[in-house]
PDB file of N, CA and C in Angstrom:
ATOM      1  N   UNK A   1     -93.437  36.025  60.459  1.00  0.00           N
ATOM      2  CA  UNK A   1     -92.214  36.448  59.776  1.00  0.00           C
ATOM      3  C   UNK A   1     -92.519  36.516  58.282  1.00  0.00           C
ATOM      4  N   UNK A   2     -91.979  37.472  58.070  1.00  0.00           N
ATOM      5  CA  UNK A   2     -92.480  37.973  56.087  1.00  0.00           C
ATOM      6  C   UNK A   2     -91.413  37.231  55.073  1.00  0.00           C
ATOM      7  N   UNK A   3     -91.692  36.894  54.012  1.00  0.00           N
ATOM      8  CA  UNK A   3     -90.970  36.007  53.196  1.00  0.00           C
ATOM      9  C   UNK A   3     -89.808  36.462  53.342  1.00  0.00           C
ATOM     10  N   UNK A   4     -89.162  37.311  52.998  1.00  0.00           N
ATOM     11  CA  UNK A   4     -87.459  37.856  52.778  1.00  0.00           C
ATOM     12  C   UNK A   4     -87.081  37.548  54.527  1.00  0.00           C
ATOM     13  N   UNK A   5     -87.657  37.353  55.084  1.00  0.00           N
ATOM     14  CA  UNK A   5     -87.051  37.165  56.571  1.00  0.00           C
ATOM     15  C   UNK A   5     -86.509  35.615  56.781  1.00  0.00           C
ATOM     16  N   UNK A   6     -87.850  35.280  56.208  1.00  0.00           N
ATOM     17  CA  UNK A   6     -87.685  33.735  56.672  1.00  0.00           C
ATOM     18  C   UNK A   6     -86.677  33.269  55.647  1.00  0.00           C
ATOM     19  N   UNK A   7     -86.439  33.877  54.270  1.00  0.00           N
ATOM     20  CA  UNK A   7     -85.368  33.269  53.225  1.00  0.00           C
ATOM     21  C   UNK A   7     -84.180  33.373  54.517  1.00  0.00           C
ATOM     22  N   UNK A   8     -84.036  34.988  54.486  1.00  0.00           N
ATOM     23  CA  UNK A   8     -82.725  34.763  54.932  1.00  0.00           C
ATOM     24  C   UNK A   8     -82.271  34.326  56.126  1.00  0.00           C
ATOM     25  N   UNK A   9     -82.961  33.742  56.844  1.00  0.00           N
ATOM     26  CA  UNK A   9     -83.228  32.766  58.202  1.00  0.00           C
ATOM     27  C   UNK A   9     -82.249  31.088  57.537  1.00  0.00           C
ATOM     28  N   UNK A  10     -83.023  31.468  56.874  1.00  0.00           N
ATOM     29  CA  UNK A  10     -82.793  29.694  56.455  1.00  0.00           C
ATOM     30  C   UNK A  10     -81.422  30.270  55.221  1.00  0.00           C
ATOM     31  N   UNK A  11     -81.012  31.126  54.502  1.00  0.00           N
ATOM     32  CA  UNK A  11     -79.974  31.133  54.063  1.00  0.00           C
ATOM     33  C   UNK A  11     -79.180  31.391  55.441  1.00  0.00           C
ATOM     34  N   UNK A  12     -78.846  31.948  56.258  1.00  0.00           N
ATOM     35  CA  UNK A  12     -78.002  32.145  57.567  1.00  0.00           C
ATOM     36  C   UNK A  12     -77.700  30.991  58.294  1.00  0.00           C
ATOM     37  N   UNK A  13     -78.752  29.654  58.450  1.00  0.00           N
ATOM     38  CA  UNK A  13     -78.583  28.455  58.663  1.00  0.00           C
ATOM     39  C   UNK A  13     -77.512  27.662  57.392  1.00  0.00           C
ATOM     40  N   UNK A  14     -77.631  28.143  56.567  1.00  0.00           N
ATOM     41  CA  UNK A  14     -76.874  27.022  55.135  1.00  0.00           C
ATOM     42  C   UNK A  14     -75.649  27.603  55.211  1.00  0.00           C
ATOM     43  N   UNK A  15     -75.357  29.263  55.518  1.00  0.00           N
ATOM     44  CA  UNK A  15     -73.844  29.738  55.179  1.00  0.00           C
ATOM     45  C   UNK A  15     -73.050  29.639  56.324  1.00  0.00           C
ATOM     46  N   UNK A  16     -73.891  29.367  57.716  1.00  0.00           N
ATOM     47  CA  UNK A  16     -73.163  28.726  58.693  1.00  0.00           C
ATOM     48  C   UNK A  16     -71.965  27.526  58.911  1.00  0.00           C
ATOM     49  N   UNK A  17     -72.595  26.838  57.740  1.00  0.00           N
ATOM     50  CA  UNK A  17     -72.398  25.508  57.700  1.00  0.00           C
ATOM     51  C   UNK A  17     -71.213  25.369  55.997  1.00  0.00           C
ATOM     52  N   UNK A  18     -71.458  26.122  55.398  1.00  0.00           N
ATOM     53  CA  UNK A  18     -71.213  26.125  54.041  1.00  0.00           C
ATOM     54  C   UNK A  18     -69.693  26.238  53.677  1.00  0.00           C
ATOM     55  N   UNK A  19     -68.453  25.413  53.389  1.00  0.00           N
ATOM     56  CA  UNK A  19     -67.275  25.889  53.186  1.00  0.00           C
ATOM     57  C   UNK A  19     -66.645  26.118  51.915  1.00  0.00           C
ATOM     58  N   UNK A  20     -67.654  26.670  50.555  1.00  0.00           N
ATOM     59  CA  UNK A  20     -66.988  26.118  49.484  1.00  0.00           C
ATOM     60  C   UNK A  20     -67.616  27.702  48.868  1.00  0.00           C
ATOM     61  N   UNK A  21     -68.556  28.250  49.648  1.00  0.00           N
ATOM     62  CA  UNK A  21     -69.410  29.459  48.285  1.00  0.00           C
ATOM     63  C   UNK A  21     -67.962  30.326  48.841  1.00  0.00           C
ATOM     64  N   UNK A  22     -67.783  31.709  48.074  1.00  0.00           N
ATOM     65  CA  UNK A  22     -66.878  32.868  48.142  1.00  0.00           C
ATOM     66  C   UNK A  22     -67.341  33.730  47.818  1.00  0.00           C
ATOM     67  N   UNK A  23     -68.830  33.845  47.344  1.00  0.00           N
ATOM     68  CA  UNK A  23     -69.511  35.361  46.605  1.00  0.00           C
ATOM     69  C   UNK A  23     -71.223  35.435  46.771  1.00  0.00           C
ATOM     70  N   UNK A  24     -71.906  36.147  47.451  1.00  0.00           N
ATOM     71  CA  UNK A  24     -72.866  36.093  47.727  1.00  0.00           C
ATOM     72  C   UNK A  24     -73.510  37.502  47.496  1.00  0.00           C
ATOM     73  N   UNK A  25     -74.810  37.403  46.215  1.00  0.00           N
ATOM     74  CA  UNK A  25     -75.193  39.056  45.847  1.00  0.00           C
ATOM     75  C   UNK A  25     -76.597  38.331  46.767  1.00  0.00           C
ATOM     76  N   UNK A  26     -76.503  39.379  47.775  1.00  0.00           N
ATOM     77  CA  UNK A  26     -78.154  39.764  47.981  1.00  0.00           C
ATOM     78  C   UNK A  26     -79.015  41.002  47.636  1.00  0.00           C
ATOM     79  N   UNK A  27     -78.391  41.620  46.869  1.00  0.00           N
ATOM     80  CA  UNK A  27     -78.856  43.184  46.164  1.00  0.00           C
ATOM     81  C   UNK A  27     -80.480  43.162  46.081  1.00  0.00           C
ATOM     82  N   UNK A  28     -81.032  43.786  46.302  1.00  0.00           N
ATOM     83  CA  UNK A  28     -82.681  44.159  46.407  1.00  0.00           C
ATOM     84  C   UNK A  28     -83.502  43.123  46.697  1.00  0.00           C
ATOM     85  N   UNK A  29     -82.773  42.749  47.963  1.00  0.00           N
ATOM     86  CA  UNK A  29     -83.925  41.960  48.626  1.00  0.00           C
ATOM     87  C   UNK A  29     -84.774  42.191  50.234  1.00  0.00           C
ATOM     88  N   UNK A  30     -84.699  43.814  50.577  1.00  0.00           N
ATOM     89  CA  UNK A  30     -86.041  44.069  51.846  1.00  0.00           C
ATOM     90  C   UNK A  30     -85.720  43.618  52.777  1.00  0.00           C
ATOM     91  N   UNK A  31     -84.267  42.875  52.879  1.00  0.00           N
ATOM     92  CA  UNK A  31     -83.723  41.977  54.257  1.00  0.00           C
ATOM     93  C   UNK A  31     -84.087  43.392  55.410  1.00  0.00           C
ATOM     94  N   UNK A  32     -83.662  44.220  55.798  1.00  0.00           N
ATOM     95  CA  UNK A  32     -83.930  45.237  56.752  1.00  0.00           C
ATOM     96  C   UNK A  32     -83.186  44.891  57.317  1.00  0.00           C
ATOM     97  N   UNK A  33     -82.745  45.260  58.923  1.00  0.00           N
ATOM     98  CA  UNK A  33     -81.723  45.082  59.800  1.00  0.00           C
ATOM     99  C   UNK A  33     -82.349  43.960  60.539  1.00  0.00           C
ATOM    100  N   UNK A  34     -83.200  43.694  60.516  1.00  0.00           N
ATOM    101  CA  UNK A  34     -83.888  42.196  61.185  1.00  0.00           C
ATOM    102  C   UNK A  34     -83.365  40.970  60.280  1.00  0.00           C
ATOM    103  N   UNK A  35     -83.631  41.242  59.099  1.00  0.00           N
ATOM    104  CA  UNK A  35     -82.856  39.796  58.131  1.00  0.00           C
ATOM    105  C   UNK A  35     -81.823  40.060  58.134  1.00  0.00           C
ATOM    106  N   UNK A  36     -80.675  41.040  57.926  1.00  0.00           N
ATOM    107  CA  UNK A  36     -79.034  41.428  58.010  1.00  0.00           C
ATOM    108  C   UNK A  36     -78.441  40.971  59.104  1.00  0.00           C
ATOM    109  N   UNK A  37     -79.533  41.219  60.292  1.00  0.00           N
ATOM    110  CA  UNK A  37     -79.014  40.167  61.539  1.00  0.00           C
ATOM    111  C   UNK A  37     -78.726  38.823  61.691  1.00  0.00           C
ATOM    112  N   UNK A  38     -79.814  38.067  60.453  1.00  0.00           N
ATOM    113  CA  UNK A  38     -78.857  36.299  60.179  1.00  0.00           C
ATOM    114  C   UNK A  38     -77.614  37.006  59.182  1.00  0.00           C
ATOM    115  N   UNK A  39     -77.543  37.091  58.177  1.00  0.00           N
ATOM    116  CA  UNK A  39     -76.420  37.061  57.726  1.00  0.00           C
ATOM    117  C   UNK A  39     -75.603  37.718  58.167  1.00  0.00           C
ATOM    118  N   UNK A  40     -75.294  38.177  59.565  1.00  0.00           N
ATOM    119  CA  UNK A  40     -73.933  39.055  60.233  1.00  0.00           C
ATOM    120  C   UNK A  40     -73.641  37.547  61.112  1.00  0.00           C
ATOM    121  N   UNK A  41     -74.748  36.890  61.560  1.00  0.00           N
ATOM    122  CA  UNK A  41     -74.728  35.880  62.599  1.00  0.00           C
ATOM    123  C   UNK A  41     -74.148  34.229  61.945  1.00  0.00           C
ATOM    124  N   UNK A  42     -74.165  34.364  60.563  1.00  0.00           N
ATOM    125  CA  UNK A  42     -73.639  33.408  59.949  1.00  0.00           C
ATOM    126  C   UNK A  42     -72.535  33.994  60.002  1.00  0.00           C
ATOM    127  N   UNK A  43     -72.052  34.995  59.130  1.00  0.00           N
ATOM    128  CA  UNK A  43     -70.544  35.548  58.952  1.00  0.00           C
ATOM    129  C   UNK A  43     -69.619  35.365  60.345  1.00  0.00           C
ATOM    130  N   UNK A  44     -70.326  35.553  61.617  1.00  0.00           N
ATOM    131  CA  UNK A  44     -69.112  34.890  62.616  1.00  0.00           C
ATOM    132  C   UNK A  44     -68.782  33.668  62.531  1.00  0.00           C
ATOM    133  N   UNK A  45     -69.397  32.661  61.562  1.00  0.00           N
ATOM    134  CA  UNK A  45     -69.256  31.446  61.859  1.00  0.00           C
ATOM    135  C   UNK A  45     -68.803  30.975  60.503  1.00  0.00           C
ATOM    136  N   UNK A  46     -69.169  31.131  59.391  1.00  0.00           N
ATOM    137  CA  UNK A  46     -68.854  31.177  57.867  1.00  0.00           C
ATOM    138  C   UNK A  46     -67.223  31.362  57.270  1.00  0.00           C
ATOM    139  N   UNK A  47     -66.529  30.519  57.503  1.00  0.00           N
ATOM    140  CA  UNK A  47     -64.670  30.283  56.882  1.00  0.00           C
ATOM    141  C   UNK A  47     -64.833  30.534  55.041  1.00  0.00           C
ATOM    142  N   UNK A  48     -65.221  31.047  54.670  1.00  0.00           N
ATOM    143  CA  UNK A  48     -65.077  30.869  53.052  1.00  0.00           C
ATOM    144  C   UNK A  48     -65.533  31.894  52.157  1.00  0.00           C
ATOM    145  N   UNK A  49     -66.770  32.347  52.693  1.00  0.00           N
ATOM    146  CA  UNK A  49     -67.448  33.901  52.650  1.00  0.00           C
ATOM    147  C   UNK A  49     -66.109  34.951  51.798  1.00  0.00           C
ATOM    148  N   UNK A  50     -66.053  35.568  51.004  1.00  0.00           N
ATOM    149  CA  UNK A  50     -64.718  36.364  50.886  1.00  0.00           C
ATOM    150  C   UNK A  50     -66.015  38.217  50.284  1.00  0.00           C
ATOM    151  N   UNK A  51     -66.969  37.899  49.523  1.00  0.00           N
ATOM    152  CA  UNK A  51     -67.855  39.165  49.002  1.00  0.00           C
ATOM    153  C   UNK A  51     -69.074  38.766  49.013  1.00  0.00           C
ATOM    154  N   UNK A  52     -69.730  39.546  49.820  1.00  0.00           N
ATOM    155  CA  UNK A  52     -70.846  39.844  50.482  1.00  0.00           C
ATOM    156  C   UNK A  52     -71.493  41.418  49.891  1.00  0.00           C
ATOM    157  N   UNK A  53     -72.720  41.459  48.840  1.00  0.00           N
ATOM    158  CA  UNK A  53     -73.216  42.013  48.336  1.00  0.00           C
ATOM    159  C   UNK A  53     -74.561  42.468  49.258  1.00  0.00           C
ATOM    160  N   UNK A  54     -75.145  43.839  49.492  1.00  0.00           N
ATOM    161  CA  UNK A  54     -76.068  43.526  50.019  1.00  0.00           C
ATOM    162  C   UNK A  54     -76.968  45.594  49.798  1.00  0.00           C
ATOM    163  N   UNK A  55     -76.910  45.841  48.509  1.00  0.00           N
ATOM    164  CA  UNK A  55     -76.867  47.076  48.078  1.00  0.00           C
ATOM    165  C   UNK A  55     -78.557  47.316  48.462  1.00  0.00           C
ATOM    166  N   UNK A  56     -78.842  48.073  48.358  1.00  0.00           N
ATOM    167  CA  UNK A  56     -80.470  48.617  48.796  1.00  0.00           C
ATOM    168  C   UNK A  56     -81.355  47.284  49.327  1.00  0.00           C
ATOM    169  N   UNK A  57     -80.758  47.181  50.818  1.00  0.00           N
ATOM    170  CA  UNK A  57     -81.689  46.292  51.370  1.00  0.00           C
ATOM    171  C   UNK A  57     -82.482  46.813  52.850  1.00  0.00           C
ATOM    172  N   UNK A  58     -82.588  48.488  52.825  1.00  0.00           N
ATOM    173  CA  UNK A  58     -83.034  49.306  53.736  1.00  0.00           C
ATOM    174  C   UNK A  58     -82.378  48.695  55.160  1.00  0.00           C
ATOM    175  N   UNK A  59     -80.824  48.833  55.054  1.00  0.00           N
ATOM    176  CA  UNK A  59     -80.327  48.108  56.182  1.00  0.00           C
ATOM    177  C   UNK A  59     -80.111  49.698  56.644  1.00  0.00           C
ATOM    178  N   UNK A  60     -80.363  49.721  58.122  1.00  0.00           N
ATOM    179  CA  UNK A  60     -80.133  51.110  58.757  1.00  0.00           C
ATOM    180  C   UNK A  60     -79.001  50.705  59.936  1.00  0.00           C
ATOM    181  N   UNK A  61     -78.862  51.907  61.110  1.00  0.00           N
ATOM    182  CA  UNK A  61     -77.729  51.823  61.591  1.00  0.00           C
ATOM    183  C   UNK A  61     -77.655  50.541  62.299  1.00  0.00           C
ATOM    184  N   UNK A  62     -78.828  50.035  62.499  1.00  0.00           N
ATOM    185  CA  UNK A  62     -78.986  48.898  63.619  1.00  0.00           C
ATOM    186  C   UNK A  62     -78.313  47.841  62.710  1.00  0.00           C
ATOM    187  N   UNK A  63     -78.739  47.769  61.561  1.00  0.00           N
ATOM    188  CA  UNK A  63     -78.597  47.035  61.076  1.00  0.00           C
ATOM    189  C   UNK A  63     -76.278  46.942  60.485  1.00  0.00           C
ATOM    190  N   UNK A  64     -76.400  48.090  60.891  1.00  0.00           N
ATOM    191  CA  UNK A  64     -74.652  48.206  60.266  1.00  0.00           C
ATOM    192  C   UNK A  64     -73.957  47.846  61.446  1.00  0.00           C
ATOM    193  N   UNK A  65     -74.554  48.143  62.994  1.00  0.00           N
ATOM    194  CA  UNK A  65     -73.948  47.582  63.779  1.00  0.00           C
ATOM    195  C   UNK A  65     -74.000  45.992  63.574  1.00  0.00           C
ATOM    196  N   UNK A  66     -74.907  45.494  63.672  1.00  0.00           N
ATOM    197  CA  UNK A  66     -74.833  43.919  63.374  1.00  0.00           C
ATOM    198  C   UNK A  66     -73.520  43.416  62.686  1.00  0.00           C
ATOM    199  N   UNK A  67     -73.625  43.937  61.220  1.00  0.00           N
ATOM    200  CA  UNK A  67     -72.690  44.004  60.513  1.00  0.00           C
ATOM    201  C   UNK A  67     -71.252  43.946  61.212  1.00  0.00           C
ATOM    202  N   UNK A  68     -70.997  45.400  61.403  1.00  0.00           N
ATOM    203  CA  UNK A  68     -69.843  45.681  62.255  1.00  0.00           C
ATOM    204  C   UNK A  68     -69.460  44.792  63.152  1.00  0.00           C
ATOM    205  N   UNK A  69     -70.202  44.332  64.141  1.00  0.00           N
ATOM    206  CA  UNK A  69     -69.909  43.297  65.136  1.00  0.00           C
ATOM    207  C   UNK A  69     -69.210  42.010  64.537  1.00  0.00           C
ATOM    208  N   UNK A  70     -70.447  41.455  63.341  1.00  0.00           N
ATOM    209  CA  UNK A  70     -69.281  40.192  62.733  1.00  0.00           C
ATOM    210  C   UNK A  70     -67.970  40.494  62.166  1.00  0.00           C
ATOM    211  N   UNK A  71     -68.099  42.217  61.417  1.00  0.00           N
ATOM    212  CA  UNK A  71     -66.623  42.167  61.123  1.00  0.00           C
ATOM    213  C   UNK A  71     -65.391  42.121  61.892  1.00  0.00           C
ATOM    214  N   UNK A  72     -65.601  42.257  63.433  1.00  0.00           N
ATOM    215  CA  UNK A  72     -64.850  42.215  64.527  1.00  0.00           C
ATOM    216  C   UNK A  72     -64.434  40.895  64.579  1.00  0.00           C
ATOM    217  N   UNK A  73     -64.755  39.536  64.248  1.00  0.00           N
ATOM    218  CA  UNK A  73     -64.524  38.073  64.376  1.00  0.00           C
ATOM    219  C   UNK A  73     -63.991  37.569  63.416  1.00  0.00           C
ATOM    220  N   UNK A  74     -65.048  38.186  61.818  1.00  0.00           N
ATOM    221  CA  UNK A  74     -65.150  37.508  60.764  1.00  0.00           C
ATOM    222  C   UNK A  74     -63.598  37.635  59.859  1.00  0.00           C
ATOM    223  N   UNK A  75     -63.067  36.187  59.541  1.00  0.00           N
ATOM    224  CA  UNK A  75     -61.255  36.436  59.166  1.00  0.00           C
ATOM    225  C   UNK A  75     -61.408  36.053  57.184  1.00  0.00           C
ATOM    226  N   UNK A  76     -62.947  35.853  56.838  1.00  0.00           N
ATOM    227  CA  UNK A  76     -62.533  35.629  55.693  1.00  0.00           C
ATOM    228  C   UNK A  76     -63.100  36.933  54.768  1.00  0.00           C
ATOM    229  N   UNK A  77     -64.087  37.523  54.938  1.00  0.00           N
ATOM    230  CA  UNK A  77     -64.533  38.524  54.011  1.00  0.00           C
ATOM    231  C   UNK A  77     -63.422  39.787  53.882  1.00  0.00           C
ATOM    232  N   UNK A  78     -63.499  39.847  52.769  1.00  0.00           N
ATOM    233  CA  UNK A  78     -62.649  41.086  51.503  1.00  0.00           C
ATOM    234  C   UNK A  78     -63.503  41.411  50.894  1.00  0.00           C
ATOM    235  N   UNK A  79     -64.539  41.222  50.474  1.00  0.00           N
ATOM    236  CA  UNK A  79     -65.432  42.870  49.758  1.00  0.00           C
ATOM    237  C   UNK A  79     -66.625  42.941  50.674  1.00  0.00           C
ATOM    238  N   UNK A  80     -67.242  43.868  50.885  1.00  0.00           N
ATOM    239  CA  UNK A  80     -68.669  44.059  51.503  1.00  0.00           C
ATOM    240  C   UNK A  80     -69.212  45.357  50.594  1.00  0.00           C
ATOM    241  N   UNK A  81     -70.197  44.955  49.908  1.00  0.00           N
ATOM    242  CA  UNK A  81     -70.805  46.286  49.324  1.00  0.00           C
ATOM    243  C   UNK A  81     -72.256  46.667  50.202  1.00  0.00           C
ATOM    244  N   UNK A  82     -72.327  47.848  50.651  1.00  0.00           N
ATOM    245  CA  UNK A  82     -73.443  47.901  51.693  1.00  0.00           C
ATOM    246  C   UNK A  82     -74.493  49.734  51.078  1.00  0.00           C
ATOM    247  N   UNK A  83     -73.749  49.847  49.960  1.00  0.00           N
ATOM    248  CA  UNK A  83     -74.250  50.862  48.955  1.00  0.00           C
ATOM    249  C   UNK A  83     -75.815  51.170  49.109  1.00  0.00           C
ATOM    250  N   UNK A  84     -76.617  52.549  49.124  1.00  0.00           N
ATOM    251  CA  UNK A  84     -77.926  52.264  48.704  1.00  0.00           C
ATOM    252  C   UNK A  84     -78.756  52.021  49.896  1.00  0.00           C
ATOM    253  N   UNK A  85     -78.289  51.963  51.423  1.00  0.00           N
ATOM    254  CA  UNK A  85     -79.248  51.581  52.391  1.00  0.00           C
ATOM    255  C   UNK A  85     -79.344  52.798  53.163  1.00  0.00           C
ATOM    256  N   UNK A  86     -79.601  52.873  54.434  1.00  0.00           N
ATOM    257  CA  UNK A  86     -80.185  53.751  55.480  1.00  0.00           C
ATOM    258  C   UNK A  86     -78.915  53.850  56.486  1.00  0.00           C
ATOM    259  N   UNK A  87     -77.559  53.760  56.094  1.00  0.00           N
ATOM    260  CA  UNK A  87     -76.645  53.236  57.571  1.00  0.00           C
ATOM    261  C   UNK A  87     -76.405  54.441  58.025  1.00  0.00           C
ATOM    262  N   UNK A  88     -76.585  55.824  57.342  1.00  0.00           N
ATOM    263  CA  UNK A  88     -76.170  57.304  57.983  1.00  0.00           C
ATOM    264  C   UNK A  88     -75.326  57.267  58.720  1.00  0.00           C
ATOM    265  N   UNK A  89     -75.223  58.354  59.549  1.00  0.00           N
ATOM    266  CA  UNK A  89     -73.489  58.641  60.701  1.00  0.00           C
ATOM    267  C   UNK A  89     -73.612  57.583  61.472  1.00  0.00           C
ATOM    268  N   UNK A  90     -74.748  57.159  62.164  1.00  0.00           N
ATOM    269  CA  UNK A  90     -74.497  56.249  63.365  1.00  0.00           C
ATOM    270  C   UNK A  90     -73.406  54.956  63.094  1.00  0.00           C
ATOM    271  N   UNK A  91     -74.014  54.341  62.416  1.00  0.00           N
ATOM    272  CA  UNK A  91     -74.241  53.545  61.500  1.00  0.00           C
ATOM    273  C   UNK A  91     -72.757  53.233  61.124  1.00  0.00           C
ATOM    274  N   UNK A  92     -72.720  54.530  60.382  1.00  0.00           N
ATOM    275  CA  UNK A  92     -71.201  54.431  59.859  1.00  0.00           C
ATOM    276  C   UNK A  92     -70.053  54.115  61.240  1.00  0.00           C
ATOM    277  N   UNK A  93     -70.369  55.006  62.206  1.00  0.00           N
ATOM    278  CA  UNK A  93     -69.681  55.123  63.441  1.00  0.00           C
ATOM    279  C   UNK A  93     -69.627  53.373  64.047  1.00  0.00           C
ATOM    280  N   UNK A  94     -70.454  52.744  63.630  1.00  0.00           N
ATOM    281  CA  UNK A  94     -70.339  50.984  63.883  1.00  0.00           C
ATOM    282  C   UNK A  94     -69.790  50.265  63.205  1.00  0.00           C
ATOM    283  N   UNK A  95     -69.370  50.344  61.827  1.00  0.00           N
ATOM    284  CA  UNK A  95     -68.664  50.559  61.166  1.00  0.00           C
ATOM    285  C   UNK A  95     -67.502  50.379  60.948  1.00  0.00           C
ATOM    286  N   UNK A  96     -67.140  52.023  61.514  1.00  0.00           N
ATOM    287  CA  UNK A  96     -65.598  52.351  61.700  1.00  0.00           C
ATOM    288  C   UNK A  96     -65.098  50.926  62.881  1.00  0.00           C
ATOM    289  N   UNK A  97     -65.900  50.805  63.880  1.00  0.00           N
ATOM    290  CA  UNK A  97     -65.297  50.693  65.052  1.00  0.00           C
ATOM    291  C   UNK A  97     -65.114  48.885  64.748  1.00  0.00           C
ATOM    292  N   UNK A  98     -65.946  48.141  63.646  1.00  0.00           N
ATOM    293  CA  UNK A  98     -65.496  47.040  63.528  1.00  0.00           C
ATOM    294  C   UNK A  98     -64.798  47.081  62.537  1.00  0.00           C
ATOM    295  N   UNK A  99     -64.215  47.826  61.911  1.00  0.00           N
ATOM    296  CA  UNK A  99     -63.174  48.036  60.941  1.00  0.00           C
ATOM    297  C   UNK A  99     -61.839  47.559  61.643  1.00  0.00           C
ATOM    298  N   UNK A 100     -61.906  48.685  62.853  1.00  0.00           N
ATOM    299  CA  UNK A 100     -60.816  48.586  63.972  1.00  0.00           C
ATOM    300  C   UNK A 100     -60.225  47.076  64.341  1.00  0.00           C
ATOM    301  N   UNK A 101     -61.078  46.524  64.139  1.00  0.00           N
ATOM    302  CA  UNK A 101     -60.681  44.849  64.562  1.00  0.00           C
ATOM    303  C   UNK A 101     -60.483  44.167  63.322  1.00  0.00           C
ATOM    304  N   UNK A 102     -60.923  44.236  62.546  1.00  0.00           N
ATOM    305  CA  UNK A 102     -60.986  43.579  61.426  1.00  0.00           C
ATOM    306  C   UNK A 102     -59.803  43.411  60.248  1.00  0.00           C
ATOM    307  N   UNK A 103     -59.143  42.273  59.988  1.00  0.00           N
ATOM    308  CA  UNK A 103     -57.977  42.638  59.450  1.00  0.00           C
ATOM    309  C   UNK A 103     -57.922  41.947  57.905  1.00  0.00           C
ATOM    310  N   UNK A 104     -59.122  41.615  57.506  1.00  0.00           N
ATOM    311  CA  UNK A 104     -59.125  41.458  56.138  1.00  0.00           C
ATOM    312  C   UNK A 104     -59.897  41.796  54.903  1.00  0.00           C
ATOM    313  N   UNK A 105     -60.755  43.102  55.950  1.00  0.00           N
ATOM    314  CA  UNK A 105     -61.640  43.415  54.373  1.00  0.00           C
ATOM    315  C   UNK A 105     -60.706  44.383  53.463  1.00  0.00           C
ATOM    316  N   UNK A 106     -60.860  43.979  52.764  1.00  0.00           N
ATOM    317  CA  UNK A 106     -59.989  45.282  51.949  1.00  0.00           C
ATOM    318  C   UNK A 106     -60.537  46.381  50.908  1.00  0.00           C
ATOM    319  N   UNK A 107     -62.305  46.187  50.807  1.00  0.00           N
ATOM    320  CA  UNK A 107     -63.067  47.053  50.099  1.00  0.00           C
ATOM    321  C   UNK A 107     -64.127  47.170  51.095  1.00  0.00           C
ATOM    322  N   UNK A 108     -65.106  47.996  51.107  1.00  0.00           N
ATOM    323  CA  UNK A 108     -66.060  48.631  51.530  1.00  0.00           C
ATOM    324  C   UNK A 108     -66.387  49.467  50.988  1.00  0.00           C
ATOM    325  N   UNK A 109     -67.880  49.285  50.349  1.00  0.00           N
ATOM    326  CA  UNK A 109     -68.670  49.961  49.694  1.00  0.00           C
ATOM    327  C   UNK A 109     -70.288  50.993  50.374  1.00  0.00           C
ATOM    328  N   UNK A 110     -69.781  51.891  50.604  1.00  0.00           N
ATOM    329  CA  UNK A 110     -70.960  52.507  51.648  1.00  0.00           C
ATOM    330  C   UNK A 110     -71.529  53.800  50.668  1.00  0.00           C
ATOM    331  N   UNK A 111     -71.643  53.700  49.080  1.00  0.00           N
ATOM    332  CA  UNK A 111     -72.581  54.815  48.830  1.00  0.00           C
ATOM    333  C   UNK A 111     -73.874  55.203  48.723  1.00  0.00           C
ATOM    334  N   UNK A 112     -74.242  56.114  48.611  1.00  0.00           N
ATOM    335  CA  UNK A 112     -75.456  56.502  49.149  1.00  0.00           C
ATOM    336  C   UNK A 112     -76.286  56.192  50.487  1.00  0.00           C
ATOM    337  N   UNK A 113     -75.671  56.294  51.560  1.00  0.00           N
ATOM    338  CA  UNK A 113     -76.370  55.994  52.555  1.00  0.00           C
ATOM    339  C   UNK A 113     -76.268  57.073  53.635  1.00  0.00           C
ATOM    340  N   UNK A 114     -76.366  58.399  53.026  1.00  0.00           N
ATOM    341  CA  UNK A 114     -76.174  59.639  53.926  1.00  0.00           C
ATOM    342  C   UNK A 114     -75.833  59.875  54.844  1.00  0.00           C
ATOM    343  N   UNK A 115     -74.143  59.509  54.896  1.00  0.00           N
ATOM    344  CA  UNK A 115     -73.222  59.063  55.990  1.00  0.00           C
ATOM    345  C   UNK A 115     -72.689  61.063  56.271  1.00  0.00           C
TER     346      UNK A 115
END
């Protein structure tokens, strides 16, 4: 496992657990949809989480479904900036569909990702 994996392994273990952070920039850090997969997997479990930064981290559609899925559970996040990655139509289409469930983000940031 390559450094940015294993960080965010072990950050996904701490925000599991964590009830006090509310703002988290991971902006240019190579997570890919393999590291985006801990931090979607904390966010089902994470009460406090409210903005979640995560702008050019070559997250693609796989990686937006992940996403999407926690936003289907997740009751505390209100901003997600996901700007700058690979999520294109699919992507977006995973997206939409955890939008559908989701009843408290109230921003979403998806530019440049040739949706």
């Amino acid at each position: 496992m390559d450094a940015p994996l294993t960080r965010a392994k072990c950050l996904s273990d701490s925000l599991r657990r964590n009830n006090t952070l509310t703002a988290l920039n991971l902006v240019n850090n190579n997570l890919r949809s393999v590291g985006v997969n801990y931090i979607a997997d904390a966010l089902l479990k994470n009460k406090a989480l409210a903005a979640l930064r995560l702008h050019n981290n070559k997250i693609d559609a796989l990686g937006a479904q992940y996403i999407a899925d926690a936003l289907c559970t997740n009751d505390t996040l209100t901003k997600l900036s996901l700007d700058d990655n690979f999520i294109q139509s699919d992507g977006a289409k995973y997206m939409a569909n955890g939008l559908l469930k989701n009843k408290t983000l109230t921003t979403l940031n998806l530019d440049n990702n040739n949706i």
